[in-house]
PDB file of N, CA and C in Angstrom:
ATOM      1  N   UNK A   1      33.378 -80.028  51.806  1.00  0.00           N
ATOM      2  CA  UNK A   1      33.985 -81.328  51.877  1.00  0.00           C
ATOM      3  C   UNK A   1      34.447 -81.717  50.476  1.00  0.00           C
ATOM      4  N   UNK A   2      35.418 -82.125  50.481  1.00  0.00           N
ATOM      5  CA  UNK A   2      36.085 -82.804  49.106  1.00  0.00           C
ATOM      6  C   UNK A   2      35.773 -84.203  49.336  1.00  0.00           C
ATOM      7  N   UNK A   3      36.480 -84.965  48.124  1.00  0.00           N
ATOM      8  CA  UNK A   3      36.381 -86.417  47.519  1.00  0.00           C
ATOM      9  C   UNK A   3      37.076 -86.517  46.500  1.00  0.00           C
ATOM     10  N   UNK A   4      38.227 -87.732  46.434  1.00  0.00           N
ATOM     11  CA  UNK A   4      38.997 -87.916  45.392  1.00  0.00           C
ATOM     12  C   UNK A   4      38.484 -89.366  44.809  1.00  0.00           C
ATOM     13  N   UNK A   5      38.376 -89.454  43.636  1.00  0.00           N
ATOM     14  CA  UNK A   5      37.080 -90.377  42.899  1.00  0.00           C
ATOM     15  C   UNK A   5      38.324 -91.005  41.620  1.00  0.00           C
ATOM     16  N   UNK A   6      38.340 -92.474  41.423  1.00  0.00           N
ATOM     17  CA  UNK A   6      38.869 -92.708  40.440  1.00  0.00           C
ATOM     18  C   UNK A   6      38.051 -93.541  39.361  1.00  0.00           C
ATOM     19  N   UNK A   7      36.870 -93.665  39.843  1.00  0.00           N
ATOM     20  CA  UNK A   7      35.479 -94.476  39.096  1.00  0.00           C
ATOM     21  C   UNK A   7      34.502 -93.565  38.995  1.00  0.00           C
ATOM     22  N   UNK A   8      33.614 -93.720  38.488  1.00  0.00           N
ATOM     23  CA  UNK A   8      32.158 -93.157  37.788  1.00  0.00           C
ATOM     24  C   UNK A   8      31.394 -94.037  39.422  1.00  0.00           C
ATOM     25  N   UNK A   9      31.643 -94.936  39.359  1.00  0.00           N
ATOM     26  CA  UNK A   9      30.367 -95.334  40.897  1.00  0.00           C
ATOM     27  C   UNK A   9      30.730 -94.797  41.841  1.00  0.00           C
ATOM     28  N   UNK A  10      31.791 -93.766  41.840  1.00  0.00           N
ATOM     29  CA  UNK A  10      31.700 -93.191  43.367  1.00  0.00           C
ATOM     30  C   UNK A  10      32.593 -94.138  44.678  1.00  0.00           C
ATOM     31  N   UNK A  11      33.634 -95.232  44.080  1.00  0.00           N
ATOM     32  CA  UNK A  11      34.014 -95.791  45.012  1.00  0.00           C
ATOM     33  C   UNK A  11      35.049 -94.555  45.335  1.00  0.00           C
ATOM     34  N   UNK A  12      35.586 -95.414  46.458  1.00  0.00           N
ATOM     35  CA  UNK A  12      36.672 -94.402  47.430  1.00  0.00           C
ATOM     36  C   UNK A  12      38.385 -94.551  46.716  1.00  0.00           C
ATOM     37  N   UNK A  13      39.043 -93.670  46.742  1.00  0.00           N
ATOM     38  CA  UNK A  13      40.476 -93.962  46.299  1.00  0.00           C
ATOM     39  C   UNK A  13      41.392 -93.632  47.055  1.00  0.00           C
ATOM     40  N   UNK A  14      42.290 -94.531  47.234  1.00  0.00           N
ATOM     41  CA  UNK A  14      43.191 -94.195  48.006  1.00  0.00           C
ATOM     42  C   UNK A  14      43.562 -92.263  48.958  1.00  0.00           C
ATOM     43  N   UNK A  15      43.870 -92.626  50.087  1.00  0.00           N
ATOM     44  CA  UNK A  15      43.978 -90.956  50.524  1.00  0.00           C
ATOM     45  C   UNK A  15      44.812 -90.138  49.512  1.00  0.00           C
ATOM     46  N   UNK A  16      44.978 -88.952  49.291  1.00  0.00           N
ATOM     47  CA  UNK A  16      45.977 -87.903  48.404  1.00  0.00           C
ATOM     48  C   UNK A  16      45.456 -86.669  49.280  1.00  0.00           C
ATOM     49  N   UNK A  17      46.565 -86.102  48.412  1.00  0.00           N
ATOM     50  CA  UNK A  17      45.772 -84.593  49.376  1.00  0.00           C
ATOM     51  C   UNK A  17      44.744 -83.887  48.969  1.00  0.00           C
ATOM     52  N   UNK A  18      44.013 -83.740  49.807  1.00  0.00           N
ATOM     53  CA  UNK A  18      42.931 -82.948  49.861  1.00  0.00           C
ATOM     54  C   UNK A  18      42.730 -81.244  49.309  1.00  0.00           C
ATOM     55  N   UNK A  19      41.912 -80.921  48.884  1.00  0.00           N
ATOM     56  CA  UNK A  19      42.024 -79.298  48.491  1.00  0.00           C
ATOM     57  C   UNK A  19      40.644 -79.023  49.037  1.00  0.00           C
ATOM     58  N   UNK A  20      41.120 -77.523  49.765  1.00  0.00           N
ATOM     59  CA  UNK A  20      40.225 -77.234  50.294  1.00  0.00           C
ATOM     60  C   UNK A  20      38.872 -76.300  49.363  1.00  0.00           C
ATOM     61  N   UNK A  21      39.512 -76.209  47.734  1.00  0.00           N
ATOM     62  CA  UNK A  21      38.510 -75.246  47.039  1.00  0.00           C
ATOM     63  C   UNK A  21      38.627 -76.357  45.437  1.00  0.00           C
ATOM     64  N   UNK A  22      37.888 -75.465  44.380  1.00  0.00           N
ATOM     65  CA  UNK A  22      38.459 -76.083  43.529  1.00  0.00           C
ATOM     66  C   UNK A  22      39.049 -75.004  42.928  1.00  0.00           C
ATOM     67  N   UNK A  23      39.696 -73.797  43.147  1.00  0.00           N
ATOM     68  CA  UNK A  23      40.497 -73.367  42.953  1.00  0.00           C
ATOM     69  C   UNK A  23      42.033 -73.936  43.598  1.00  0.00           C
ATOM     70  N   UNK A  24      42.122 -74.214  44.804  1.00  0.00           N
ATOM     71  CA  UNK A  24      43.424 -74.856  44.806  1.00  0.00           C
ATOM     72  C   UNK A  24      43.744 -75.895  44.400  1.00  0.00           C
ATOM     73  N   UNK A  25      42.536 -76.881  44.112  1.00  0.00           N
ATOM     74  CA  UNK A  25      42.399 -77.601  43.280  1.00  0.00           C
ATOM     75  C   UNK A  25      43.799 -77.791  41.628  1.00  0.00           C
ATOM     76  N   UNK A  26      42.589 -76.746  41.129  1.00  0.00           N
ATOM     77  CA  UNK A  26      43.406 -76.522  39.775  1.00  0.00           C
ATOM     78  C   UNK A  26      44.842 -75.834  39.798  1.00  0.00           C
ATOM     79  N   UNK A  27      45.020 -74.797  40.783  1.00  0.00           N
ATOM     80  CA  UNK A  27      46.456 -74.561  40.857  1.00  0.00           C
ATOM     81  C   UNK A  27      47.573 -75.397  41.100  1.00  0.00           C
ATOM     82  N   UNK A  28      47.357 -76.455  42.102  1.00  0.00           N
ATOM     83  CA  UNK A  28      48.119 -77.827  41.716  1.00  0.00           C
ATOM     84  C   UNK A  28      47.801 -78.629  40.945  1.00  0.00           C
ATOM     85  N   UNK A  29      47.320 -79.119  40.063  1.00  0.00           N
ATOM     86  CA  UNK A  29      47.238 -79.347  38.679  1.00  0.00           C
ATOM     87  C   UNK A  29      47.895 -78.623  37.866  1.00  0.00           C
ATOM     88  N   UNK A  30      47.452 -77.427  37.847  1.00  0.00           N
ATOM     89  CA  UNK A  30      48.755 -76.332  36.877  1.00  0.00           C
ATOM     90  C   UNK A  30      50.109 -76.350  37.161  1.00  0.00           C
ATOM     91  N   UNK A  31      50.184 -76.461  38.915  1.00  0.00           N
ATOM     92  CA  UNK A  31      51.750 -76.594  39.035  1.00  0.00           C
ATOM     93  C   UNK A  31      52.481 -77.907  38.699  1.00  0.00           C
ATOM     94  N   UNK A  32      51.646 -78.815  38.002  1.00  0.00           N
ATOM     95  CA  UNK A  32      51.905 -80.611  38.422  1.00  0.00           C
ATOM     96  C   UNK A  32      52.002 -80.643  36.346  1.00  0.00           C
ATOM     97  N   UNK A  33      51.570 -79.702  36.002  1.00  0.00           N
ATOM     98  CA  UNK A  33      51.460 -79.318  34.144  1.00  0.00           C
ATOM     99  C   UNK A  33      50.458 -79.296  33.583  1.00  0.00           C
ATOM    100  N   UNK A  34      49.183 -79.655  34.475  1.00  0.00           N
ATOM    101  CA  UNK A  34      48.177 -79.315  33.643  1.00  0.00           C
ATOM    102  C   UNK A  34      47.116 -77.880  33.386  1.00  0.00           C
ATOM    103  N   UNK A  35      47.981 -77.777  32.423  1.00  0.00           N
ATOM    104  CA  UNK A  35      48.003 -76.202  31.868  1.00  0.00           C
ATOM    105  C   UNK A  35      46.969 -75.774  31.008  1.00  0.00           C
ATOM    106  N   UNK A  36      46.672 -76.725  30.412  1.00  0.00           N
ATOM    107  CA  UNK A  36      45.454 -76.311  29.276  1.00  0.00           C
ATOM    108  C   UNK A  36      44.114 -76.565  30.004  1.00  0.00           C
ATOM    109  N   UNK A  37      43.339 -75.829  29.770  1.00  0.00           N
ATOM    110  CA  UNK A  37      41.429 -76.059  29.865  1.00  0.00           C
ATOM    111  C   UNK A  37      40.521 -76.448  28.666  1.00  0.00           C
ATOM    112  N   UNK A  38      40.207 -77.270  29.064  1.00  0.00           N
ATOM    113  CA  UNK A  38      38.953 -77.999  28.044  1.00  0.00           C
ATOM    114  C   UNK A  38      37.737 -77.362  27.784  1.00  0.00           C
ATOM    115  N   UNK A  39      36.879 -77.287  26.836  1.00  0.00           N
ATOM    116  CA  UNK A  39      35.445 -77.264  27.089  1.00  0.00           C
ATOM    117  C   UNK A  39      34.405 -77.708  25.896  1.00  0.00           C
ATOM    118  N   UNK A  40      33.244 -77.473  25.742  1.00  0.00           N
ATOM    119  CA  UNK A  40      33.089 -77.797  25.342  1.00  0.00           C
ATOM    120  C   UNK A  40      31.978 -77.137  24.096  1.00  0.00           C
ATOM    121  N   UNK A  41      32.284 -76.889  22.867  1.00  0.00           N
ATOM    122  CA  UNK A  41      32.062 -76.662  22.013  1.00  0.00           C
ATOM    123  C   UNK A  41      31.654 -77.271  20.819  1.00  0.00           C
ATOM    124  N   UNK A  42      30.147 -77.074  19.968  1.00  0.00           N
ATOM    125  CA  UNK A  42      30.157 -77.789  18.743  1.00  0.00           C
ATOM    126  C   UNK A  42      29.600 -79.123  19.009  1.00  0.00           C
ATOM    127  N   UNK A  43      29.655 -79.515  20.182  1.00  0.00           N
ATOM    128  CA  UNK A  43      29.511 -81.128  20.750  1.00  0.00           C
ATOM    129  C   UNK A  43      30.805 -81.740  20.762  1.00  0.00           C
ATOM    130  N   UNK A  44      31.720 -81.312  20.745  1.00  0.00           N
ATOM    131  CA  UNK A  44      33.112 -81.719  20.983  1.00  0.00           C
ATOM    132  C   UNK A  44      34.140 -80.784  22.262  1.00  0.00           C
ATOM    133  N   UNK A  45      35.243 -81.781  22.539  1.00  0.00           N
ATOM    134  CA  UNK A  45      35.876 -80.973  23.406  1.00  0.00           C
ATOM    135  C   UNK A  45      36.906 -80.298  22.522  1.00  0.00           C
ATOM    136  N   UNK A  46      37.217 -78.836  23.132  1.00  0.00           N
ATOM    137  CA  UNK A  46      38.254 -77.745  22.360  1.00  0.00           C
ATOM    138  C   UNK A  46      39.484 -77.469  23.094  1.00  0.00           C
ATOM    139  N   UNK A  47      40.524 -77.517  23.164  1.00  0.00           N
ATOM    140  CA  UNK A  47      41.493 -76.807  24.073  1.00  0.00           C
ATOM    141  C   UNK A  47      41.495 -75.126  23.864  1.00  0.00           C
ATOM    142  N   UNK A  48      41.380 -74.512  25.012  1.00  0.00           N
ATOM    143  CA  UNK A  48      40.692 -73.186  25.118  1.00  0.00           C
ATOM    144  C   UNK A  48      42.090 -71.988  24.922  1.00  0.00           C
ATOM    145  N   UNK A  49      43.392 -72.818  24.749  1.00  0.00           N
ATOM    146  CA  UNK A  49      44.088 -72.074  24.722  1.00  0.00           C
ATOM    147  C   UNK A  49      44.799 -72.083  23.275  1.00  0.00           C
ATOM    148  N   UNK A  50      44.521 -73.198  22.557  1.00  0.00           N
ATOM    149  CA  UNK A  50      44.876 -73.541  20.774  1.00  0.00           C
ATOM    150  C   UNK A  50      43.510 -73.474  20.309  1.00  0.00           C
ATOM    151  N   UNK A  51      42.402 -74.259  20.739  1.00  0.00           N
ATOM    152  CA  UNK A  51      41.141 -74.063  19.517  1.00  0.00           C
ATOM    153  C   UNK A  51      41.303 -75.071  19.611  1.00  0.00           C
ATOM    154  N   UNK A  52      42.355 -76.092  19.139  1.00  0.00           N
ATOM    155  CA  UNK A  52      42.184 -77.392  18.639  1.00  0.00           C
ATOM    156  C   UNK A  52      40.919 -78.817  19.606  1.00  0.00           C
ATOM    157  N   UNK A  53      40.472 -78.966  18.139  1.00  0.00           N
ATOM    158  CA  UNK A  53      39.402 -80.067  19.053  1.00  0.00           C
ATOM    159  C   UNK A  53      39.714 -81.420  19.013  1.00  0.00           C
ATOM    160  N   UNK A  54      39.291 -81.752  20.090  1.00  0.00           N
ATOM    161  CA  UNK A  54      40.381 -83.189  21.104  1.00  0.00           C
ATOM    162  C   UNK A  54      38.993 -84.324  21.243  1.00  0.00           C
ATOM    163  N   UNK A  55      39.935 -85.380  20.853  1.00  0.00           N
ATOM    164  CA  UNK A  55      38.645 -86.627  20.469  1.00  0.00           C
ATOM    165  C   UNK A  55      38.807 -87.126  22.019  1.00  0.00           C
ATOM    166  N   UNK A  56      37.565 -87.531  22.114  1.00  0.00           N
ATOM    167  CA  UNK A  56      37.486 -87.834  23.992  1.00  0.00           C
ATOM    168  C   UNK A  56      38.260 -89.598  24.083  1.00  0.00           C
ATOM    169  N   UNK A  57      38.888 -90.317  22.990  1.00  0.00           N
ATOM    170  CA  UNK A  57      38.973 -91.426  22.816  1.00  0.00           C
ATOM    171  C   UNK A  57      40.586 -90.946  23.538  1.00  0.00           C
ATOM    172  N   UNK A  58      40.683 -90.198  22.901  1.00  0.00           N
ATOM    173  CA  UNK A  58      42.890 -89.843  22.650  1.00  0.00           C
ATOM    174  C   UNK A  58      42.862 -89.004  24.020  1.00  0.00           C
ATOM    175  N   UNK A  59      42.074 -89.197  25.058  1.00  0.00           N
ATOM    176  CA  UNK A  59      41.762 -88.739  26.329  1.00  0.00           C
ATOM    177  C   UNK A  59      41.779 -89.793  27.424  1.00  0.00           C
ATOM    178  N   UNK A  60      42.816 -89.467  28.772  1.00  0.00           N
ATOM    179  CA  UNK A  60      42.642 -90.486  29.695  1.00  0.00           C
ATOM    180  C   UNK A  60      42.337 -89.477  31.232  1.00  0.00           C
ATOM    181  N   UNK A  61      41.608 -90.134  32.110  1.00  0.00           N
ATOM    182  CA  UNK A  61      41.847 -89.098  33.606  1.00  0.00           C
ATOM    183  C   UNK A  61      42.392 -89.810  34.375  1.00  0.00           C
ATOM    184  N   UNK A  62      43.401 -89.175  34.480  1.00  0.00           N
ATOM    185  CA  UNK A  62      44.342 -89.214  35.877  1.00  0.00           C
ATOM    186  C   UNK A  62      43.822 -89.035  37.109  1.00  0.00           C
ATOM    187  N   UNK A  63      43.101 -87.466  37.251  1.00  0.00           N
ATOM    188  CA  UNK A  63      42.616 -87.734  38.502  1.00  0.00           C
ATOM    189  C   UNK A  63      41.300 -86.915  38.594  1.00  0.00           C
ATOM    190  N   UNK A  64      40.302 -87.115  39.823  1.00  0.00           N
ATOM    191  CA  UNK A  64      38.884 -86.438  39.749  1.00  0.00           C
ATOM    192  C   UNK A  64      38.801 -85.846  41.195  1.00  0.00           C
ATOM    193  N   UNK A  65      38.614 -84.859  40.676  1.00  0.00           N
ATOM    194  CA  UNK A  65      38.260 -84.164  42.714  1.00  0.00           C
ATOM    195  C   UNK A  65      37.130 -83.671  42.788  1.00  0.00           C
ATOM    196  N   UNK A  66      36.282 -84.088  43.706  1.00  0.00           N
ATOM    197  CA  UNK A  66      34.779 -83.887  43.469  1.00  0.00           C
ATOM    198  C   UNK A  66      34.491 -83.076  44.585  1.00  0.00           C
ATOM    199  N   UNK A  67      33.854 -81.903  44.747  1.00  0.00           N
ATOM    200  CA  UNK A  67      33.524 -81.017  45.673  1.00  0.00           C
ATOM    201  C   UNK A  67      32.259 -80.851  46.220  1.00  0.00           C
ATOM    202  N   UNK A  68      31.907 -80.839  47.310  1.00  0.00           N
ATOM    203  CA  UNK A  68      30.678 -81.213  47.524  1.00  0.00           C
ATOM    204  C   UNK A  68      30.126 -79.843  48.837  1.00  0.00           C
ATOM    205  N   UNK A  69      29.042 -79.295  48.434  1.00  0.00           N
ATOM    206  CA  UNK A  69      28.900 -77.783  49.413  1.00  0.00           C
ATOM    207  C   UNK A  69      27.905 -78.754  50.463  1.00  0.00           C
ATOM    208  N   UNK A  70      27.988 -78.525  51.333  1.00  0.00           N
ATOM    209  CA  UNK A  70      27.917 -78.926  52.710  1.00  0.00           C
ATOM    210  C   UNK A  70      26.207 -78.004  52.864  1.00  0.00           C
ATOM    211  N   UNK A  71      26.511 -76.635  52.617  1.00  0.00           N
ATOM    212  CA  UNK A  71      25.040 -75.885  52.649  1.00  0.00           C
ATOM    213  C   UNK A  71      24.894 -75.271  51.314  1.00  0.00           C
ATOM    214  N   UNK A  72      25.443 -74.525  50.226  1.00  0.00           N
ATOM    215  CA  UNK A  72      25.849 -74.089  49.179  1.00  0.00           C
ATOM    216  C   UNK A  72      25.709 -75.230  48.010  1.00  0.00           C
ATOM    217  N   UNK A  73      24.560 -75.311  47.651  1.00  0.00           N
ATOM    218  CA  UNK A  73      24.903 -76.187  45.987  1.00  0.00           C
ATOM    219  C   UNK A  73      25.439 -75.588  45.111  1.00  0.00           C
ATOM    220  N   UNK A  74      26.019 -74.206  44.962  1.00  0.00           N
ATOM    221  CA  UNK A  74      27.140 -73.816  44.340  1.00  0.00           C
ATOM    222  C   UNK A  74      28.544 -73.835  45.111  1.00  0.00           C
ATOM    223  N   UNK A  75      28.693 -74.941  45.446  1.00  0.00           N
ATOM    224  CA  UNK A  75      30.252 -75.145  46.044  1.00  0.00           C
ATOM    225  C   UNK A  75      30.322 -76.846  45.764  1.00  0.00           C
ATOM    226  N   UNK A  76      29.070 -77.262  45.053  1.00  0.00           N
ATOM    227  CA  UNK A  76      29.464 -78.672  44.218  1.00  0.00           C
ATOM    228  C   UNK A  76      30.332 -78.440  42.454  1.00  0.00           C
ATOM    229  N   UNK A  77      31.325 -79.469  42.922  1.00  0.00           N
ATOM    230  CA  UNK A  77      32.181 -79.117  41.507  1.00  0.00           C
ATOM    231  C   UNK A  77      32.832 -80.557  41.125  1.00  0.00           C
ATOM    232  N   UNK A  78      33.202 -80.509  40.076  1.00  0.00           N
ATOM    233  CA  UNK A  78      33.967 -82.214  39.959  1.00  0.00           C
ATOM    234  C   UNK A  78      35.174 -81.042  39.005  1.00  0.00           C
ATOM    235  N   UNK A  79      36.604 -81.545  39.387  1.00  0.00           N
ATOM    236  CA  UNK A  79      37.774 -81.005  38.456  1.00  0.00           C
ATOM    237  C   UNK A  79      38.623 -82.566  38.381  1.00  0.00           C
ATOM    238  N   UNK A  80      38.619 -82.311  36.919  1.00  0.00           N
ATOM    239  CA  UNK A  80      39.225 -83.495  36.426  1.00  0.00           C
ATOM    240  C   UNK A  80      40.837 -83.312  35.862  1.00  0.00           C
ATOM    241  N   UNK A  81      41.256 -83.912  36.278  1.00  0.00           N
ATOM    242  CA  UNK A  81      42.737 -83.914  35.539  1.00  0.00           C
ATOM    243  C   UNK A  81      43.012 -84.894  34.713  1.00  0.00           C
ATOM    244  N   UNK A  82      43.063 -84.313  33.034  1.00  0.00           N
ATOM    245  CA  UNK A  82      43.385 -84.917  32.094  1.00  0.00           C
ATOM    246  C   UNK A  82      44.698 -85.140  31.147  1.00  0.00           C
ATOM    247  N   UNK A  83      44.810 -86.112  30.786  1.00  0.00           N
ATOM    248  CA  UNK A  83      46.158 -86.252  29.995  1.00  0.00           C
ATOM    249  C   UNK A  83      45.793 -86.927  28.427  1.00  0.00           C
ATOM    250  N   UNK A  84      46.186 -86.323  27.277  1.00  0.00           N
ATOM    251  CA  UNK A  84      45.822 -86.891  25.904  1.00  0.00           C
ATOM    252  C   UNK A  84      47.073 -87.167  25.303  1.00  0.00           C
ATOM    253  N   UNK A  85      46.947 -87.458  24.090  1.00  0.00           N
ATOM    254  CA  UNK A  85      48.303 -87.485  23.095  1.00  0.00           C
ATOM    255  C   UNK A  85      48.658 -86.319  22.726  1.00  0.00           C
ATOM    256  N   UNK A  86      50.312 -86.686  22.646  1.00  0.00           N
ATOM    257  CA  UNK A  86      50.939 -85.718  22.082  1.00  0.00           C
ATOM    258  C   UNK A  86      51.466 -84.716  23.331  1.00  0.00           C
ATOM    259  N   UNK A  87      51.212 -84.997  24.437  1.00  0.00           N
ATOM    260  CA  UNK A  87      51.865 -83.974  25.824  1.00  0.00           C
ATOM    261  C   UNK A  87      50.714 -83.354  26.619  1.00  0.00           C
ATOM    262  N   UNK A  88      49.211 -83.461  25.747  1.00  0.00           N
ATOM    263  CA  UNK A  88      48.546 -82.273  26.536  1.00  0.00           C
ATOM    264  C   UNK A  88      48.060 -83.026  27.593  1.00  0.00           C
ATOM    265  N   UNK A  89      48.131 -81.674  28.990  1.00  0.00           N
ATOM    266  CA  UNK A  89      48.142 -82.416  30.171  1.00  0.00           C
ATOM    267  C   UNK A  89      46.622 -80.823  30.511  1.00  0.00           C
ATOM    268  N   UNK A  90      45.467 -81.345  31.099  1.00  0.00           N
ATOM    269  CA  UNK A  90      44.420 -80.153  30.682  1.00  0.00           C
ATOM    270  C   UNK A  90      43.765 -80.206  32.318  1.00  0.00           C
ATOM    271  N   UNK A  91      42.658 -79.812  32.344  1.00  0.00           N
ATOM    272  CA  UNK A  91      42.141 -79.732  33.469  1.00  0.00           C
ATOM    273  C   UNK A  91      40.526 -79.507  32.258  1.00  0.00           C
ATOM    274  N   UNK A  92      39.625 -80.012  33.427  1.00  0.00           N
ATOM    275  CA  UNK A  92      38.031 -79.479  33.172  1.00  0.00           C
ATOM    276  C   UNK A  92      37.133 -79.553  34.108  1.00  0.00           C
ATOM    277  N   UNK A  93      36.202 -78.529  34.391  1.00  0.00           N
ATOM    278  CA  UNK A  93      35.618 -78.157  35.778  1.00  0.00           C
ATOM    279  C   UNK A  93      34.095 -78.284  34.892  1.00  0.00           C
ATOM    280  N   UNK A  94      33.808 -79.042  35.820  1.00  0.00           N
ATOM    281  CA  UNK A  94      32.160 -79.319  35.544  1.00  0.00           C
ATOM    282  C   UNK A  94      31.458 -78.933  36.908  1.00  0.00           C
ATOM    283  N   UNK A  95      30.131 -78.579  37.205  1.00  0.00           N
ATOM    284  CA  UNK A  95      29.325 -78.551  38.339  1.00  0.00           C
ATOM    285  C   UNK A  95      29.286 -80.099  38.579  1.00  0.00           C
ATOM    286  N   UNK A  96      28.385 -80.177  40.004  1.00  0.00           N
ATOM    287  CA  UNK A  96      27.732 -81.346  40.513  1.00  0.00           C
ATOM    288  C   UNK A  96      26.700 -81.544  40.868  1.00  0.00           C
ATOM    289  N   UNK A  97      25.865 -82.477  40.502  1.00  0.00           N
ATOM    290  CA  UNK A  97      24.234 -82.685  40.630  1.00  0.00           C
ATOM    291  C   UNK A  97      24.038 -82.212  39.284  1.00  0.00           C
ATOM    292  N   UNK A  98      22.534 -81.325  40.303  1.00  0.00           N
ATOM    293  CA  UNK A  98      21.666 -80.845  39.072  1.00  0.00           C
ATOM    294  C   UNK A  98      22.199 -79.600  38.178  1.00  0.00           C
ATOM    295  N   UNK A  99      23.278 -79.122  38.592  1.00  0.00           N
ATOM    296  CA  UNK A  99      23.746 -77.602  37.707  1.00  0.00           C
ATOM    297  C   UNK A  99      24.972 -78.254  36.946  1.00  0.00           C
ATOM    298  N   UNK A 100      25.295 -79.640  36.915  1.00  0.00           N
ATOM    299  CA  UNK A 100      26.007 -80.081  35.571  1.00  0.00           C
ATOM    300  C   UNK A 100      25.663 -80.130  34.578  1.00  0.00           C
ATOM    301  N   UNK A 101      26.699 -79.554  33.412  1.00  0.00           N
ATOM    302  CA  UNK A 101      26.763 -79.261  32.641  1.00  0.00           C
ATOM    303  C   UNK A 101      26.243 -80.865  31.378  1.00  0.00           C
ATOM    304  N   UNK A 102      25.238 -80.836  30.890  1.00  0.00           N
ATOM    305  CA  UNK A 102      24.567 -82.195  30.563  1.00  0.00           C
ATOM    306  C   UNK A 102      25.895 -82.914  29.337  1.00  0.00           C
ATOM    307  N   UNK A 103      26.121 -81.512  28.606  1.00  0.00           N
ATOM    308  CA  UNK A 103      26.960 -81.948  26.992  1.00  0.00           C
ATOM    309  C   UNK A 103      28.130 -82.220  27.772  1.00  0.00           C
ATOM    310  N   UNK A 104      28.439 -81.543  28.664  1.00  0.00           N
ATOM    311  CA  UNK A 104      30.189 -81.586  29.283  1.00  0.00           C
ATOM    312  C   UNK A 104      30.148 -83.412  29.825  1.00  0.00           C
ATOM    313  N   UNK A 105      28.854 -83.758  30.910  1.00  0.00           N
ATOM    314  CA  UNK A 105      28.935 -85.070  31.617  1.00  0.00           C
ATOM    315  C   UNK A 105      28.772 -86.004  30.330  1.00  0.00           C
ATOM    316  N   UNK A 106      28.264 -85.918  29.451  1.00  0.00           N
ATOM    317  CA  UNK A 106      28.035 -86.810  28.128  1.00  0.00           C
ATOM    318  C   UNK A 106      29.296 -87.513  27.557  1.00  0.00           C
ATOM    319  N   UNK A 107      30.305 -86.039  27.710  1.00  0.00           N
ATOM    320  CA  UNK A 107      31.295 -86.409  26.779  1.00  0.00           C
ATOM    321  C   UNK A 107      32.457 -86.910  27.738  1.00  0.00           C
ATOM    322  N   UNK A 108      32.534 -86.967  28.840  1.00  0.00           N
ATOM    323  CA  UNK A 108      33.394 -87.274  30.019  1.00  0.00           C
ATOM    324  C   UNK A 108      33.306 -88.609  30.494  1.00  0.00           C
ATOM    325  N   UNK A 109      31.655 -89.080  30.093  1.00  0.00           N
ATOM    326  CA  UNK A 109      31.475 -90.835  30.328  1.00  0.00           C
ATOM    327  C   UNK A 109      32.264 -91.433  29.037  1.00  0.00           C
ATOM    328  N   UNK A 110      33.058 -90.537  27.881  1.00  0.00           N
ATOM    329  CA  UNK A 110      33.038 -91.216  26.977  1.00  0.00           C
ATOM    330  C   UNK A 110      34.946 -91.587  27.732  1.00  0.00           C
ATOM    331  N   UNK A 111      35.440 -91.044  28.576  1.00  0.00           N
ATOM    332  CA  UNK A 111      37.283 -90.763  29.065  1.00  0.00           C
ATOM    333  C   UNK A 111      37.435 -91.501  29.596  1.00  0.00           C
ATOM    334  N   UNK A 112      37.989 -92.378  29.373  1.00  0.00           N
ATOM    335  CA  UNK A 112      38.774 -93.401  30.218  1.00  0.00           C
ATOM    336  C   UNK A 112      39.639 -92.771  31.363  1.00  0.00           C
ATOM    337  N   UNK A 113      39.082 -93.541  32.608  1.00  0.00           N
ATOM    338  CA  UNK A 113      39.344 -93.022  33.916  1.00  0.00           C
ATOM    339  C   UNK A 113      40.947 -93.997  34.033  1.00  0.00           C
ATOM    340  N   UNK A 114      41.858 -93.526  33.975  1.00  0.00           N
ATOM    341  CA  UNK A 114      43.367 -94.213  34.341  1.00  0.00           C
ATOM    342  C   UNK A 114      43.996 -93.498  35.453  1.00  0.00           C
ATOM    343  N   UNK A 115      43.827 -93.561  36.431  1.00  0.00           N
ATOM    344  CA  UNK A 115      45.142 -92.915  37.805  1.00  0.00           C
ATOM    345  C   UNK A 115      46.424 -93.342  37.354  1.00  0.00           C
ATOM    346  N   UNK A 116      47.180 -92.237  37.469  1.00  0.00           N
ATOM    347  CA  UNK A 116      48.301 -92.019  37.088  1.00  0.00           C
ATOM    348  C   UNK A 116      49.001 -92.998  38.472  1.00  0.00           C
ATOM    349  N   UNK A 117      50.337 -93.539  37.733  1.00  0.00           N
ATOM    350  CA  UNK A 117      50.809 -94.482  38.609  1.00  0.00           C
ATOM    351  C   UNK A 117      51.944 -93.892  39.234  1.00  0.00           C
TER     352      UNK A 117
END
């Protein structure tokens, strides 16, 4: 089961389309430009395809797709679609629950959640 999330409390957001993985997930994101992957390094986020490290301030999310395994707690996932200064349009895949990533959720409460209009 999916969930498209535009708050931290878990309210509901408007319908969009649904993905049935979080791989198709991210492939429309890639096809939509968000091309780069985040992670997280040092205690900071890095773009994985320059190195360069990205202040979570000069960071907004567009959108959150939260995946949820039905029997499988490895089929919980949250993929975020991010947009910063300067053009970069990124993606970042965190687990859900207890196999999230603690430094990754730390630095993600710091992103201003904005849905793209």
């Amino acid at each position: 089961m999916t969930s498209r999330e535009t708050t931290r409390d878990s309210m509901a957001a408007p319908p969009l389309t649904e993905y049935m993985s979080v791989a198709g997930a991210v492939d429309e994101l890639g096809r939509r430009g968000f091309t780069e992957g985040l992670r997280v390094i040092d205690g900071g986020l890095r773009a994985i395809g320059t190195g360069e490290k990205i202040r979570t301030e000069d960071l907004v999310i567009r959108e959150v797709y939260r995946f949820e395994g039905v029997s499988d707690p490895d089929d919980m996932a949250i993929v975020y679609g991010i947009e910063g200064r300067r053009g970069l349009k990124a993606t970042v895949i965190d687990a859900f629950g207890v196999y999230s990533d603690p430094a990754l959720s730390a630095l993600m409460e710091k992103v201003t959640i904005r849905e793209a209009a």
